[in-house]
Structures are given as structure tokens and as C-alpha cells.
Protein backbone atom coordinates (compact mmCIF):
# COMPACT_ATOMS: atom_id res chain seq x y z
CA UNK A 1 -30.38 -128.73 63.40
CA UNK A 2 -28.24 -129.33 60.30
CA UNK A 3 -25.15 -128.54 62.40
CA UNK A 4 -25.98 -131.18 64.79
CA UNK A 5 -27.07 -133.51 61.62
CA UNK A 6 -23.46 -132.79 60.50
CA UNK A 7 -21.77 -133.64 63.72
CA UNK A 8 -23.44 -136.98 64.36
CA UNK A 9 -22.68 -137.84 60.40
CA UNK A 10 -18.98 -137.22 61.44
CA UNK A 11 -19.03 -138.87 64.63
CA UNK A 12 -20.80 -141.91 62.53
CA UNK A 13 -17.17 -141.75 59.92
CA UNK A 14 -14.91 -141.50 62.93
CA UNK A 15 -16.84 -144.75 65.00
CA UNK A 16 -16.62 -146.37 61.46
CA UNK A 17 -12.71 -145.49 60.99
CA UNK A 18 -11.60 -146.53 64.30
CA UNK A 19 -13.82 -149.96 64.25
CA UNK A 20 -11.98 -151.08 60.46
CA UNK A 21 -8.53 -150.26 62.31
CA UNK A 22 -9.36 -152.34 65.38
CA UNK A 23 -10.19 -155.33 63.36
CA UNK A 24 -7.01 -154.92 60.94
CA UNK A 25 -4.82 -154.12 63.85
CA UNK A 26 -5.95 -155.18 67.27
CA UNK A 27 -4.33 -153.65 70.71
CA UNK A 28 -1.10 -154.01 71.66
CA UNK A 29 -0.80 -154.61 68.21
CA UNK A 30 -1.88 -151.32 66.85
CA UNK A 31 0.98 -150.11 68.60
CA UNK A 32 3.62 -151.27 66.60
CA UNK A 33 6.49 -153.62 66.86
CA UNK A 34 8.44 -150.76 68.37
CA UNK A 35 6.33 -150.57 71.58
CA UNK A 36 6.11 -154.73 71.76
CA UNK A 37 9.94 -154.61 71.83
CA UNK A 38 10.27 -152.16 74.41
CA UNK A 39 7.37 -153.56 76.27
CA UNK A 40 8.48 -156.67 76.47
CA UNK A 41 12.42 -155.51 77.45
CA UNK A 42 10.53 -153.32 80.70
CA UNK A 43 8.87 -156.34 81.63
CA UNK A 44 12.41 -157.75 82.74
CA UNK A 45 14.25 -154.52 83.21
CA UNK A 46 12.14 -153.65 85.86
CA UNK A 47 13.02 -156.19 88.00
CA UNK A 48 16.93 -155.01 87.59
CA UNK A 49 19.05 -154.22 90.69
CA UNK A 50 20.15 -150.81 90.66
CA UNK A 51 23.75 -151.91 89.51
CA UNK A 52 22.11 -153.09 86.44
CA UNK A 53 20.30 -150.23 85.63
CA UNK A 54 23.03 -147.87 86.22
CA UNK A 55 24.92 -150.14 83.53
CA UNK A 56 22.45 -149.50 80.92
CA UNK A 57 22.09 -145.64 81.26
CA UNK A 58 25.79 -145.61 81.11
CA UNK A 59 25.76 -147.61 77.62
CA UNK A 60 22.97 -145.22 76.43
CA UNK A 61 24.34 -142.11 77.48
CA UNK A 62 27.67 -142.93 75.99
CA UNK A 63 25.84 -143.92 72.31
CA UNK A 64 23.79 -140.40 73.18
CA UNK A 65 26.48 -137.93 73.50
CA UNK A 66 28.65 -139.77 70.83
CA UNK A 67 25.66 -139.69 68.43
CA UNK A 68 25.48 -135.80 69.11
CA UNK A 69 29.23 -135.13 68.76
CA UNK A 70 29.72 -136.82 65.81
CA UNK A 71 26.59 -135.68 63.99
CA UNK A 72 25.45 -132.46 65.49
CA UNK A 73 27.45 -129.68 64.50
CA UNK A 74 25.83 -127.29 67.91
CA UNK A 75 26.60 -130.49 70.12
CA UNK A 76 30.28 -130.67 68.72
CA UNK A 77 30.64 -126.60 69.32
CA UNK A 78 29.75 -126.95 72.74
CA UNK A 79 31.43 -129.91 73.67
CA UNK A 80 35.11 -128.05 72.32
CA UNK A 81 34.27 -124.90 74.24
CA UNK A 82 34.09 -127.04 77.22
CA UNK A 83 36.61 -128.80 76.48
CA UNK A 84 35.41 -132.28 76.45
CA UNK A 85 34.65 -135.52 74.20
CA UNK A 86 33.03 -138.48 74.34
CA UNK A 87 35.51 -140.94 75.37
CA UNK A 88 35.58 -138.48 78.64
CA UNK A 89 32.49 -140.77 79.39
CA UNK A 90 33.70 -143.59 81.56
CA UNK A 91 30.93 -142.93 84.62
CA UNK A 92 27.75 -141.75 85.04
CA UNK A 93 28.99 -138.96 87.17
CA UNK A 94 31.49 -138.10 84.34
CA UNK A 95 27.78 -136.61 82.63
CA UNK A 96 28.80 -133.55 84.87
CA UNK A 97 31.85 -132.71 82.91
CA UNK A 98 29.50 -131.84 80.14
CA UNK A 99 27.68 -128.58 79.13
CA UNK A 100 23.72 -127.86 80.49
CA UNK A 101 21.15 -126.88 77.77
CA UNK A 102 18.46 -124.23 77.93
CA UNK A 103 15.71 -124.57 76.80
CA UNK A 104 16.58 -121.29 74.71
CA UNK A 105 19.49 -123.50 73.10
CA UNK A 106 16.96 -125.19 72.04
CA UNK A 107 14.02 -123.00 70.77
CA UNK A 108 17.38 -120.58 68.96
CA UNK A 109 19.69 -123.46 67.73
CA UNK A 110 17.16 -126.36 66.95
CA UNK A 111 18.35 -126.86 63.50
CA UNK A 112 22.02 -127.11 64.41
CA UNK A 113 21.09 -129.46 67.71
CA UNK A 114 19.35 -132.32 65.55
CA UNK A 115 21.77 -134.45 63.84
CA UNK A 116 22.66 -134.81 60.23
CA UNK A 117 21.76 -136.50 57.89
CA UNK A 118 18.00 -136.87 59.18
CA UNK A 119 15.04 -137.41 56.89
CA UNK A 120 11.71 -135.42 57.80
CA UNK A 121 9.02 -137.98 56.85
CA UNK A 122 11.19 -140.24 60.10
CA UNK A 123 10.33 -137.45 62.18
CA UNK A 124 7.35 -135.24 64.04
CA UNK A 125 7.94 -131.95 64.98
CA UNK A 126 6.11 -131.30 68.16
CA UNK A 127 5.62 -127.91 70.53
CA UNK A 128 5.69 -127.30 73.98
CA UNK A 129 3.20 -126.50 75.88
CA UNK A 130 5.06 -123.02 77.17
CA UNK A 131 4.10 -123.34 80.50
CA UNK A 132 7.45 -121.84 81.67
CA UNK A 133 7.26 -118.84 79.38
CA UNK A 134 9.46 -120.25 76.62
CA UNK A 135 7.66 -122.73 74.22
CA UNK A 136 9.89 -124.58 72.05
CA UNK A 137 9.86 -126.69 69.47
CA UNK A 138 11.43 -130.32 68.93
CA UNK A 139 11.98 -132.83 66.50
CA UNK A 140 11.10 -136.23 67.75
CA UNK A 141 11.87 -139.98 65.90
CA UNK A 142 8.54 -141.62 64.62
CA UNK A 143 9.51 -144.22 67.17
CA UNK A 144 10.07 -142.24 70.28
CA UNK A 145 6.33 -141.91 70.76
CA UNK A 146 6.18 -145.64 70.77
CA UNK A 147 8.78 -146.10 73.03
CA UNK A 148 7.26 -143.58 75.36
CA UNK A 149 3.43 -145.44 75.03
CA UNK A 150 5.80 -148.66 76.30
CA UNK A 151 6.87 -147.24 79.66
CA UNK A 152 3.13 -145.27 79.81
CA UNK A 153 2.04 -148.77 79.64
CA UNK A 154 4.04 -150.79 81.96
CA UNK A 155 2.96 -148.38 84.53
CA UNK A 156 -0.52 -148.51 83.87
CA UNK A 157 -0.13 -152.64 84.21
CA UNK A 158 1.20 -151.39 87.94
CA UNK A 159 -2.21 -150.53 88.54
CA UNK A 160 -3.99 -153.43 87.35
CA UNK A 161 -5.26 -151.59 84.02
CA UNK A 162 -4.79 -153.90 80.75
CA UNK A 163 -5.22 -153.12 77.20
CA UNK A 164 -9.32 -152.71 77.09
CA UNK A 165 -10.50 -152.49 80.27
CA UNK A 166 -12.94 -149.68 80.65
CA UNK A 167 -11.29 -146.23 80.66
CA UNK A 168 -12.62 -143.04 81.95
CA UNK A 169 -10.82 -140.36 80.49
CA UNK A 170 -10.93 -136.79 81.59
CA UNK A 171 -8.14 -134.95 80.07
CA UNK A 172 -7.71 -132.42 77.36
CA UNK A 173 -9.86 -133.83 74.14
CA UNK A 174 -12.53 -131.89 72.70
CA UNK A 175 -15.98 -133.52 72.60
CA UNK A 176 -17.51 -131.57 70.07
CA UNK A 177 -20.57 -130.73 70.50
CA UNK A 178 -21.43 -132.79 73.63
CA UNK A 179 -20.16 -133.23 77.10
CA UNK A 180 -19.64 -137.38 76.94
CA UNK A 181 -18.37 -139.46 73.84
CA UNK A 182 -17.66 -143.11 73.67
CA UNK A 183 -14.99 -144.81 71.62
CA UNK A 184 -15.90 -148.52 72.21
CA UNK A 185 -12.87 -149.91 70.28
CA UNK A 186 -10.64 -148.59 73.36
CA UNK A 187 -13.23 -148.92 75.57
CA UNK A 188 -12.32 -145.36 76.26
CA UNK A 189 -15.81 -142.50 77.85
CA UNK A 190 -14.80 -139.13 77.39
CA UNK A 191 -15.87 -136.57 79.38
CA UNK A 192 -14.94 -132.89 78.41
CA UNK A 193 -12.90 -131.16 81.11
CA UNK A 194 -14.31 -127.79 79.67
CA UNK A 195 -17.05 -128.59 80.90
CA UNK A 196 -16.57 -129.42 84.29
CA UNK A 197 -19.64 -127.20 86.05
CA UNK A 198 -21.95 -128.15 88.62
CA UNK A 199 -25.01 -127.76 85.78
CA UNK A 200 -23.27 -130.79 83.96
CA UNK A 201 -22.26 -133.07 86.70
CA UNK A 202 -25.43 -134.94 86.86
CA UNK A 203 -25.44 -135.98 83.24
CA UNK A 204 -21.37 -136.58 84.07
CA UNK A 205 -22.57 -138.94 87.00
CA UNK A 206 -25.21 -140.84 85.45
CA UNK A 207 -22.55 -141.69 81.97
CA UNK A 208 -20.34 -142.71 84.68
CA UNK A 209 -22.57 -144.95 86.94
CA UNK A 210 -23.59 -146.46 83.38
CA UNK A 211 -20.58 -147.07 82.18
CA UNK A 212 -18.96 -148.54 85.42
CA UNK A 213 -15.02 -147.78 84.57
CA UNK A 214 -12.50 -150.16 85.62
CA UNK A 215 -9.78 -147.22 85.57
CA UNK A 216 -9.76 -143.72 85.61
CA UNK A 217 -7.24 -141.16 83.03
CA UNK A 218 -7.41 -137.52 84.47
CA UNK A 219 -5.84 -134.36 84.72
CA UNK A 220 -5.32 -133.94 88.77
CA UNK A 221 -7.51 -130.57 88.44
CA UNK A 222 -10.60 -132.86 86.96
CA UNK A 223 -10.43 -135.26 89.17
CA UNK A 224 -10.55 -133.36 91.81
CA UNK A 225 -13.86 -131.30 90.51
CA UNK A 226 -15.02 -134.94 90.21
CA UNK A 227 -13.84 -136.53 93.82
CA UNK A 228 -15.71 -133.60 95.39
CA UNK A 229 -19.10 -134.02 93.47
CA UNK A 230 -18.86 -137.94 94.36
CA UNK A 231 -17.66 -137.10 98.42
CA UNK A 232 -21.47 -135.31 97.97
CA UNK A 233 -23.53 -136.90 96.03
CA UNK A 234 -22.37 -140.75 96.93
CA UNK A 235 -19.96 -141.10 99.79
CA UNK A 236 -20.10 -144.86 98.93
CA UNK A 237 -18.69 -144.92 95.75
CA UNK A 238 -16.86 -147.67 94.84
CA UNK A 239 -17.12 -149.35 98.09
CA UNK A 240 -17.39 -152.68 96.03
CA UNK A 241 -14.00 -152.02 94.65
CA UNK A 242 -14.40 -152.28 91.19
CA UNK A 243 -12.59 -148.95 89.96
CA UNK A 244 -8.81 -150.45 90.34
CA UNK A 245 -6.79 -147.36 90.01
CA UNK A 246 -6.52 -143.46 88.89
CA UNK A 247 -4.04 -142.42 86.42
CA UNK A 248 -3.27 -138.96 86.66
CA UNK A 249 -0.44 -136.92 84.80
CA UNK A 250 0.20 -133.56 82.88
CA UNK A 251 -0.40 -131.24 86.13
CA UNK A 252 1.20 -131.05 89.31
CA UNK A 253 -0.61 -132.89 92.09
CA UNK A 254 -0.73 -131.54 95.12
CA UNK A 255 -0.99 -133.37 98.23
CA UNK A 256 -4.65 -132.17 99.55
CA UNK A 257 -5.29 -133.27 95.92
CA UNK A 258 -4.35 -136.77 96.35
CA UNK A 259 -6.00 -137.09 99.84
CA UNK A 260 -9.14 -135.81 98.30
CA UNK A 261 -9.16 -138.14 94.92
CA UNK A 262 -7.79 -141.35 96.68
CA UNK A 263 -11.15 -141.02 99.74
CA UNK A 264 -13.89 -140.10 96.87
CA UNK A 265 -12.59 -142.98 94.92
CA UNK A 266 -11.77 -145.21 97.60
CA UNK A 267 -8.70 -146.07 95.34
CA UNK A 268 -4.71 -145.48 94.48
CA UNK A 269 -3.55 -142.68 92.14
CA UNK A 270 -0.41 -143.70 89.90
CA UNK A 271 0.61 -140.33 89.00
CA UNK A 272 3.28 -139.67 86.55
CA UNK A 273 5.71 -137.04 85.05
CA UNK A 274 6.74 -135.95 81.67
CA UNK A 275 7.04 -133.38 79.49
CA UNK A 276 6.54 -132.23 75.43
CA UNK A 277 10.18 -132.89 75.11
CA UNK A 278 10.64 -136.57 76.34
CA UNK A 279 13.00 -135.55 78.43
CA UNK A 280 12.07 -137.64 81.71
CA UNK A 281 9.18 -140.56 82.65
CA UNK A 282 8.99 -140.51 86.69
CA UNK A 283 6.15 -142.59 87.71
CA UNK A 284 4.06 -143.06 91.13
CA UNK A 285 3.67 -146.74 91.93
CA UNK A 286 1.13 -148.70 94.07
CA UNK A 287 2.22 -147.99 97.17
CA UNK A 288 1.67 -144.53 96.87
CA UNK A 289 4.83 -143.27 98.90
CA UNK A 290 7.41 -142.52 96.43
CA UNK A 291 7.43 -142.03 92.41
CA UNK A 292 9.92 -143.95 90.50
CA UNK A 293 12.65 -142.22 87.92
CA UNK A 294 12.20 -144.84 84.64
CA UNK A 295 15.81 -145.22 84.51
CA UNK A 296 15.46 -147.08 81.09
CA UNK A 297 14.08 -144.16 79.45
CA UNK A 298 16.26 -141.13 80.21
CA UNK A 299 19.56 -140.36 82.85
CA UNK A 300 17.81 -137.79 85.57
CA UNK A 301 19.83 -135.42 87.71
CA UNK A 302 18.45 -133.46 90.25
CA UNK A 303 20.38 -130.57 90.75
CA UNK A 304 20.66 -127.49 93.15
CA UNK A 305 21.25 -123.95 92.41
CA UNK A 306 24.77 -124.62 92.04
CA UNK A 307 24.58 -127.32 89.73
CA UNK A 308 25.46 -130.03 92.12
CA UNK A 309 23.42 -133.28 92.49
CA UNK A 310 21.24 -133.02 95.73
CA UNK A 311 22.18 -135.64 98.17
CA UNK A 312 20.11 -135.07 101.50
CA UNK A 313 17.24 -136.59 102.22
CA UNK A 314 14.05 -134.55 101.11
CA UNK A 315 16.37 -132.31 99.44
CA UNK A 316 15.21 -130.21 96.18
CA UNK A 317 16.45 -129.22 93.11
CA UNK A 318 15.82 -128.96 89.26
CA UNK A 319 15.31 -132.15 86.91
CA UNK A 320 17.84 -131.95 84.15
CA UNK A 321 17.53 -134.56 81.91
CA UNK A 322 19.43 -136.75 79.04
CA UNK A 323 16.89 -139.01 77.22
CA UNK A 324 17.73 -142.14 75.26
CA UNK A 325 14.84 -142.27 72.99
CA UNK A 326 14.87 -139.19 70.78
CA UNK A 327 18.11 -139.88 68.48
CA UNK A 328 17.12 -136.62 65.69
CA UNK A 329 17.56 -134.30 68.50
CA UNK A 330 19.54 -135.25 71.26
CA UNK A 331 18.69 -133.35 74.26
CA UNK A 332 22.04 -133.75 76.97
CA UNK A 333 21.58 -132.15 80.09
CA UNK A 334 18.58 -130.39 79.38
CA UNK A 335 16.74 -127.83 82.03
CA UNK A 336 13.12 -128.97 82.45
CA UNK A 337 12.57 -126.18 84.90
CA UNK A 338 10.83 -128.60 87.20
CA UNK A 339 11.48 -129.24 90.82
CA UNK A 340 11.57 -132.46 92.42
CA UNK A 341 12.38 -133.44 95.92
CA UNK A 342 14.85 -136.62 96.62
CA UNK A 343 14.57 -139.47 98.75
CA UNK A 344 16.59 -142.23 99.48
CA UNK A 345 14.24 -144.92 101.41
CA UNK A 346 13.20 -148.09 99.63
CA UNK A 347 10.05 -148.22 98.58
CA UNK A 348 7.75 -150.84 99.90
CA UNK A 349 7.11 -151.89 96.03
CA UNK A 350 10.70 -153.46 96.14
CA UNK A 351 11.93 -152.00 92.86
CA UNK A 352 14.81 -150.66 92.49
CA UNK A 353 14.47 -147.86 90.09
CA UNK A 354 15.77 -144.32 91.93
CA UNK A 355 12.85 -143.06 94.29
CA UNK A 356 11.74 -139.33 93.36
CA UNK A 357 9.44 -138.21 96.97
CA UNK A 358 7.78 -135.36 94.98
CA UNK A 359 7.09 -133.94 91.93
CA UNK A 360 7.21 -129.79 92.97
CA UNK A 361 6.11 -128.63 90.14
CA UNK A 362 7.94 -125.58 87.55
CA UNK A 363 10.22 -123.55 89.47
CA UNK A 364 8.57 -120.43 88.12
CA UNK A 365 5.68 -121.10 90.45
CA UNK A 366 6.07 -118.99 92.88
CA UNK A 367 4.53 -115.85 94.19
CA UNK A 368 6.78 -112.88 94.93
CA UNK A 369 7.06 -111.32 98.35
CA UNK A 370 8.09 -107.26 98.36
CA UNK A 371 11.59 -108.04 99.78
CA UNK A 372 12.29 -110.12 96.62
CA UNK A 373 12.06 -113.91 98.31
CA UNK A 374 9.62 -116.17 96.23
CA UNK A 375 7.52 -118.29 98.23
CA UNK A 376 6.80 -121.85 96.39
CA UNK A 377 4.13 -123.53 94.98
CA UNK A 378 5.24 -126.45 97.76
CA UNK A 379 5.08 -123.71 100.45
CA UNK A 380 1.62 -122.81 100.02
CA UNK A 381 0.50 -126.27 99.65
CA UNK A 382 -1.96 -125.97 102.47
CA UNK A 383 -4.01 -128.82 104.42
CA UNK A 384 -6.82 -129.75 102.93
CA UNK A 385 -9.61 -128.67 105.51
CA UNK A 386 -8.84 -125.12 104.98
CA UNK A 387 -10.83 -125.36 101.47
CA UNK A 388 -12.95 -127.96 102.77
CA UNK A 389 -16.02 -125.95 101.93
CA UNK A 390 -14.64 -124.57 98.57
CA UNK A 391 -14.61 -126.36 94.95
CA UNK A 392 -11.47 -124.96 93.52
CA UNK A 393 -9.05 -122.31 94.37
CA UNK A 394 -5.59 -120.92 93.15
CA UNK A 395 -3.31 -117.88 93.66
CA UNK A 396 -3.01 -115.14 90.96
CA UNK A 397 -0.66 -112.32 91.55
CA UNK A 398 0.52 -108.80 89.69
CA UNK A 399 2.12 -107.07 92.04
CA UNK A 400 4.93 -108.09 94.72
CA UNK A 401 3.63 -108.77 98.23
CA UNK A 402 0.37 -108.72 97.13
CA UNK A 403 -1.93 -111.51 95.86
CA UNK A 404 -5.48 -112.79 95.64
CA UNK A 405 -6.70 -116.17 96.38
CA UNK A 406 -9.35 -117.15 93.59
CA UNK A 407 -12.25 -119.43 95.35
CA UNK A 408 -15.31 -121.41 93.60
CA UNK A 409 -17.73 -121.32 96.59
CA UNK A 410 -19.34 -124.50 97.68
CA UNK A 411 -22.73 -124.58 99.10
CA UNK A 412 -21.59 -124.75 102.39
CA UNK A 413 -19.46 -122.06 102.31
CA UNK A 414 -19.46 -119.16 104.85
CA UNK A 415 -17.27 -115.84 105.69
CA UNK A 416 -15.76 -118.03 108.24
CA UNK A 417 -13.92 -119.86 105.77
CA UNK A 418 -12.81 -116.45 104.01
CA UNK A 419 -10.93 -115.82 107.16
CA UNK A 420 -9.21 -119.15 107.70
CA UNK A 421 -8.59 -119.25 104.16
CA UNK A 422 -6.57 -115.88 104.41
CA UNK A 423 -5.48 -116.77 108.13
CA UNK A 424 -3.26 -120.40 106.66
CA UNK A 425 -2.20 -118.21 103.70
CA UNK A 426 -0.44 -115.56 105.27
CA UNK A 427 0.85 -118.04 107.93
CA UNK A 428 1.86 -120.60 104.80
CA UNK A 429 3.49 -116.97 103.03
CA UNK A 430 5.20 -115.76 106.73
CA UNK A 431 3.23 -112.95 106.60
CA UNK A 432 5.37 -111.65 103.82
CA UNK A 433 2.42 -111.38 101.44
CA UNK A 434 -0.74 -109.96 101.64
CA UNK A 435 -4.08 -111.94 101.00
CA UNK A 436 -7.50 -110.84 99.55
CA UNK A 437 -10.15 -113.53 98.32
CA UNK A 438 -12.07 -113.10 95.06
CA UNK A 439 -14.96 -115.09 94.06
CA UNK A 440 -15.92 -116.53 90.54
CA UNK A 441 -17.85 -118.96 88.94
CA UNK A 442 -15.29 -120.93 86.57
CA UNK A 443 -11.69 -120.78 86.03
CA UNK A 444 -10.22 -120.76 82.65
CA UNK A 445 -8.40 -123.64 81.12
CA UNK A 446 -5.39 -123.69 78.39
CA UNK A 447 -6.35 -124.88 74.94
CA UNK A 448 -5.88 -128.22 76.25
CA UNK A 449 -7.92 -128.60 79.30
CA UNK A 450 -4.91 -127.95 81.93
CA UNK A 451 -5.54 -126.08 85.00
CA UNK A 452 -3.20 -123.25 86.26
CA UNK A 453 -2.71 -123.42 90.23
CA UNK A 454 -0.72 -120.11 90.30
CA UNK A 455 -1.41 -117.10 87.84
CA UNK A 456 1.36 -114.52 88.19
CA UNK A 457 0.86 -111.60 85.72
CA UNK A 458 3.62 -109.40 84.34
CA UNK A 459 2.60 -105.84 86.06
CA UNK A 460 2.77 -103.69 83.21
CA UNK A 461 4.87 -99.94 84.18
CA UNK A 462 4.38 -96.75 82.65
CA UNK A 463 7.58 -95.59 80.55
């Protein structure tokens, strides 16, 4: 009793808090003049040809690299072992001539890679997530986190959704000690992904109907545990149109994913990557075909295993990316370890802005066959009516050749799909790894709400 007492006292000082900075400072405003500027410059750089925006990354990759040479003593090292300065800059392809960075240059020579002088209190230091097995750390400029919220924005306004429209939001905040919580100066309804369980989905259904959102905010993973309680409980919803769009971001989303949101919701998902480091923005747009590289915000390469740019259509390679926004830490060529695929069709939208065809997810998601091949995450992206009777599913694997294929049963569930489960997989795998399905309640989450689609665990060996 007194713990709830104390909880609803806080929640009381936080409503209070937020409503006083509201009224002083409304939205956009709140933002800063930062984000206004750079909101206001997308609203006409967007409509650039591509000749245009090619012209600007070249003018901010050329004040990048000469910011890092001239005030980074790691930058400067590098650059003389490979032989190369900044007036070496006189194309965009001419970024080739210079070094790649690891993301271990960066979590073991951080305080030589930001630039001197810099003054902490201009500065947050922020962590990666360490979803590719090497967290690192990074200085970021006080204003690169408005200049991100700017391009965040202008892609939200691609999907209809304006400063206080009603917001669901299912992504990684903690609702302490309840499942919903409404901020009404955002117009934002929380609902705790942690939570997520077919007990709570009724309460989770009824905030929703109540609250009526204009636009959804979700991890893919949540809205998909959502899409497939609404496909059930109301295969209507929505039919009157008023949700306008789904935002989704922070996980990969796979195709069957994207089907399955886009028919529960009877809308478009604007997905979008990015990543701890503000290294790249690549955003889906309305016609739901291709995702946009924000050209404005960061020079993208996609490379192959030979560091070459890939050039074929519905090729892949490895994002490697030089932002513009971070000048404390400039990160030049820097290894994402994320995989995108490449297309060159226009894009029914009309824009200009390079077309990305997929987002492929870390290139450590894999599983491991017994003659050493690794079979994607894009590989075993499976059609959707194979897990038609299932709530959630991924792959978790310690040993070569081997893995297991986690399922959350549906009601309608049978031993029949067990088999065509394992049937695709092995088909999907080329028989080069062998399936078992295990059965569980509820899948774990990281500290901030994300869901894993493929758990590969070190085997541990006796020495």
C-alpha cells in the first residue's frame, strides 16, 4: 500500500514537471533552436536532386575529415600511415582513399579520436547497446541529439504524424508499477513492452480503444505481439482509417513482420535505421517499397567483403558510415556491422535521396552450419504462414549444425505446424542444419525492451 502511495505521489511530481515545461516551452519549441534550424533546412533539402545532395555531403565530409586531422591526434596518426590528407578530398569517391574504423578503434582509442580542445559540459557521453558483442562508448555534441530529433521528425511528417497528435508508444520505457501510463503534454500512452502477455492484452486493448491513437511508436517485436492480438480479437480495426501510420525502429523488421503489422492495422509502417553512435538515419517512406539513406545527415557506403561499394542491383554489403553531426568525435568510415541490400529503382515517392531495399540486420546474425558456412538472418526469413498459428518464434543456437527454433504456441496450434515449421527451416538452412522446436511461455527482453530474433551462444569447451 505505501509503495503504491509512493508511486502515484511520484507520478503526481513527474505529470506536474512536464505540464510547467509545456507551458514555458511549447512543442517544436521545446526542442530548441537547433532542431528548428535543421528542421526547417530538411524541409527544402528534401526536395534536392541527387546532384545537390551529393554537393552537400561532399562540403561536409571535407569540413569532417579536416576537423579530425587537424584536431584529433588518432585521426592525424592514421591518416599519415595511410598516407593521405585532407586536401586528397576532391570527390566523394576520394572517401575510399581513407582508413576504415572499428568499432574497437573506437571503444580502445576514444580519448585520442575526439578532438581537442573539447569542453565536457558541451558534450554527453552515451553507450552502445552491444548488440554486436563490442559495446562502446561515444562522446556526442549537446546538439547532435537535436539534429538527429530533426530528421526523426521530418520523417514522421512523411506519415502524416505532427507535433501532438495522439501517440501510442510501445518501446523500451519502464512503466513502473503499471502496464499503461499517460503523458498528456505529448499526448504520448505508454504501454510496457515487458509486459506484452496474453493475461495483459485485454487491459492493453481497452487503453487503446479509449485512447484512439492517431499514430503508433513501436519496436517491430511489439507490434507484432500487438497486430496478432488485434487480427483475433477485431479483424476490423481501423477500418475507419483513423490510425495514419506505424513508426517502427530499433529492431530489424522482417518481412512476415511487416505483412503482419501493415493487415492488423490496416495501415503503412515508416520504419527507420540508426544506431547509439549516429552514424547513419535510413528511413522507410510512404510507399513502403524502398527506405531512404538521409543523405543530409551522414555519407553511407555500402560495402562488400572486399571493401568495394556494391553496385548490382539487390546486392549486399556492410553500412560504413561518416556522420556530419557529431563534431567531438568524428567517426570516418566507421563499421556499423549492419547489412543492407542496394537498389537502384526510383521510388514511387519521387525523392531523390539514395534508395536502401533492405535493412538485413547485424552481420553477426547468423547461425552456423558444421561445414563452417553461416546461413543469414535474411535466409531464414521465412513466409509468414509457416508461423501462422504461433505468437512469436526465433532461432537460438550453441553448437554448429545444430539449432532450436523457440515457439510461443497460439491457441490454434497443432503438431502439424511443428513439422512444417521444421520442414521450411531445414529447406530455408539447405538442409545444412538440423532443427528441433522448443516451447515456452515468454521470451526475454534486453534492459530496454528489444527483442533478439537469433540467440547464438558461445559453446563453452573443456580445457
Amino acid at each position: 500500500m505505501m509503495n503504491q502511495l509512493l508511486a502515484n505521489i511520484n507520478d503526481a511530481f513527474w505529470l506536474a514537471r512536464r505540464h510547467i515545461s509545456a507551458e514555458l516551452n511549447p512543442i517544436p519549441g521545446r526542442y530548441g533552436p537547433v532542431f528548428s534550424q535543421t528542421f526547417q533546412f530538411l524541409q527544402q533539402s528534401e526536395k534536392w536532386s541527387s546532384e545537390e545532395l551529393a554537393a552537400f555531403q561532399l562540403q561536409q565530409l571535407k569540413t569532417v575529415v579536416s576537423n579530425a586531422y587537424e584536431n584529433s591526434s588518432y585521426y592525424r596518426s592514421r591518416f599519415k600511415q595511410a598516407g593521405v590528407i585532407p586536401d586528397d578530398l576532391k570527390q566523394l569517391e576520394d572517401v575510399r582513399l581513407f582508413p576504415i574504423i572499428e568499432k574497437t578503434d573506437l571503444k580502445n582509442h576514444l580519448d585520442q579520436m575526439v578532438v581537442q580542445p573539447f569542453q565536457k559540459h558541451d558534450c554527453t557521453y552515451v553507450m552502445t547497446g552491444g548488440t554486436t558483442g563490442v559495446p562502446v562508448g561515444i562522446y556526442l555534441h549537446k546538439a547532435t541529439e537535436a539534429k538527429r530529433l530533426a530528421f526523426e521528425w521530418r520523417q514522421f511528417t512523411w506519415g502524416r504524424y505532427y507535433w501532438t497528435d495522439r501517440c501510442l508508444v510501445l518501446r523500451g520505457r519502464v512503466v513502473r508499477n503499471k502496464l499503461v501510463q499517460f503523458d498528456p503534454v505529448d499526448n504520448y500512452l505508454y504501454l510496457s513492452v515487458f509486459d506484452l502477455t496474453p493475461g495483459n492484452m485485454e487491459n492493453f486493448w481497452q487503453a487503446i480503444k479509449r485512447f484512439n491513437p492517431k499514430v503508433i511508436r513501436a519496436y517491430p517485436s511489439a507490434a507484432e505481439i500487438l497486430g496478432r492480438f488485434i487480427l483475433e480479437k477485431d479483424p476490423d480495426f481501423n477500418k475507419e482509417g483513423t490510425l495514419k501510420a506505424i513508426f517502427t525502429s530499433s529492431e530489424m523488421l522482417y518481412d512476415y513482420q511487416k505483412v503482419l503489422i501493415e493487415k492488423a492495422f490496416k495501415t503503412n509502417i515508416f520504419d527507420k535505421y540508426g544506431n547509439s553512435e549516429q552514424a547513419s538515419i535510413i528511413g522507410m517512406c510512404g510507399s513502403g517499397e524502398y527506405y531512404h539513406d538521409f543523405q543530409e545527415y551522414a555519407l553511407t557506403e555500402v560495402l562488400d567483403k572486399e571493401g568495394n561499394p556494391v553496385m548490382e542491383e539487390g546486392g549486399i554489403g556492410e553500412i560504413v558510415s561518416t556522420p556530419f553531426t557529431n563534431p567531438v568525435t568524428p567517426l570516418i568510415r566507421y563499421r556499423t556491422g549492419d547489412l543492407a541490400q542496394v537498389t537502384f529503382q526510383p521510388c514511387p515517392c519521387g525523392r531523390a535521396h539514395r534508395r536502401i531495399k533492405k535493412i538485413l540486420g547485424r552481420n553477426q546474425d547468423y547461425l552456423e552450419a558444421v561445414d563452417g558456412s553461416q546461413i543469414s538472418v535474411a535466409a531464414l526469413n521465412t513466409h509468414q504462414n509457416v508461423f501462422d498459428h504461433v505468437q512469436r518464434f526465433r532461432y537460438r543456437q550453441v553448437k554448429p549444425g545444430e539449432a532450436v527454433i523457440q515457439v510461443i504456441k497460439a491457441a490454434t496450434y497443432s503438431s502439424n505446424d511443428e513439422e512444417l515449421i521444421i520442414k521450411e527451416a531445414r529447406f530455408r538452412s539447405k538442409g545444412k542444419i538440423e532443427f528441433c522446436v522448443e516451447y515456452l511461455d515468454n521470451f526475454s527482453l534486453s534492459n530496454r525492451g528489444k527483442f533478439s530474433f537469433i540467440d547464438r551462444v558461445q559453446e563453452s569447451r573443456e580445457v
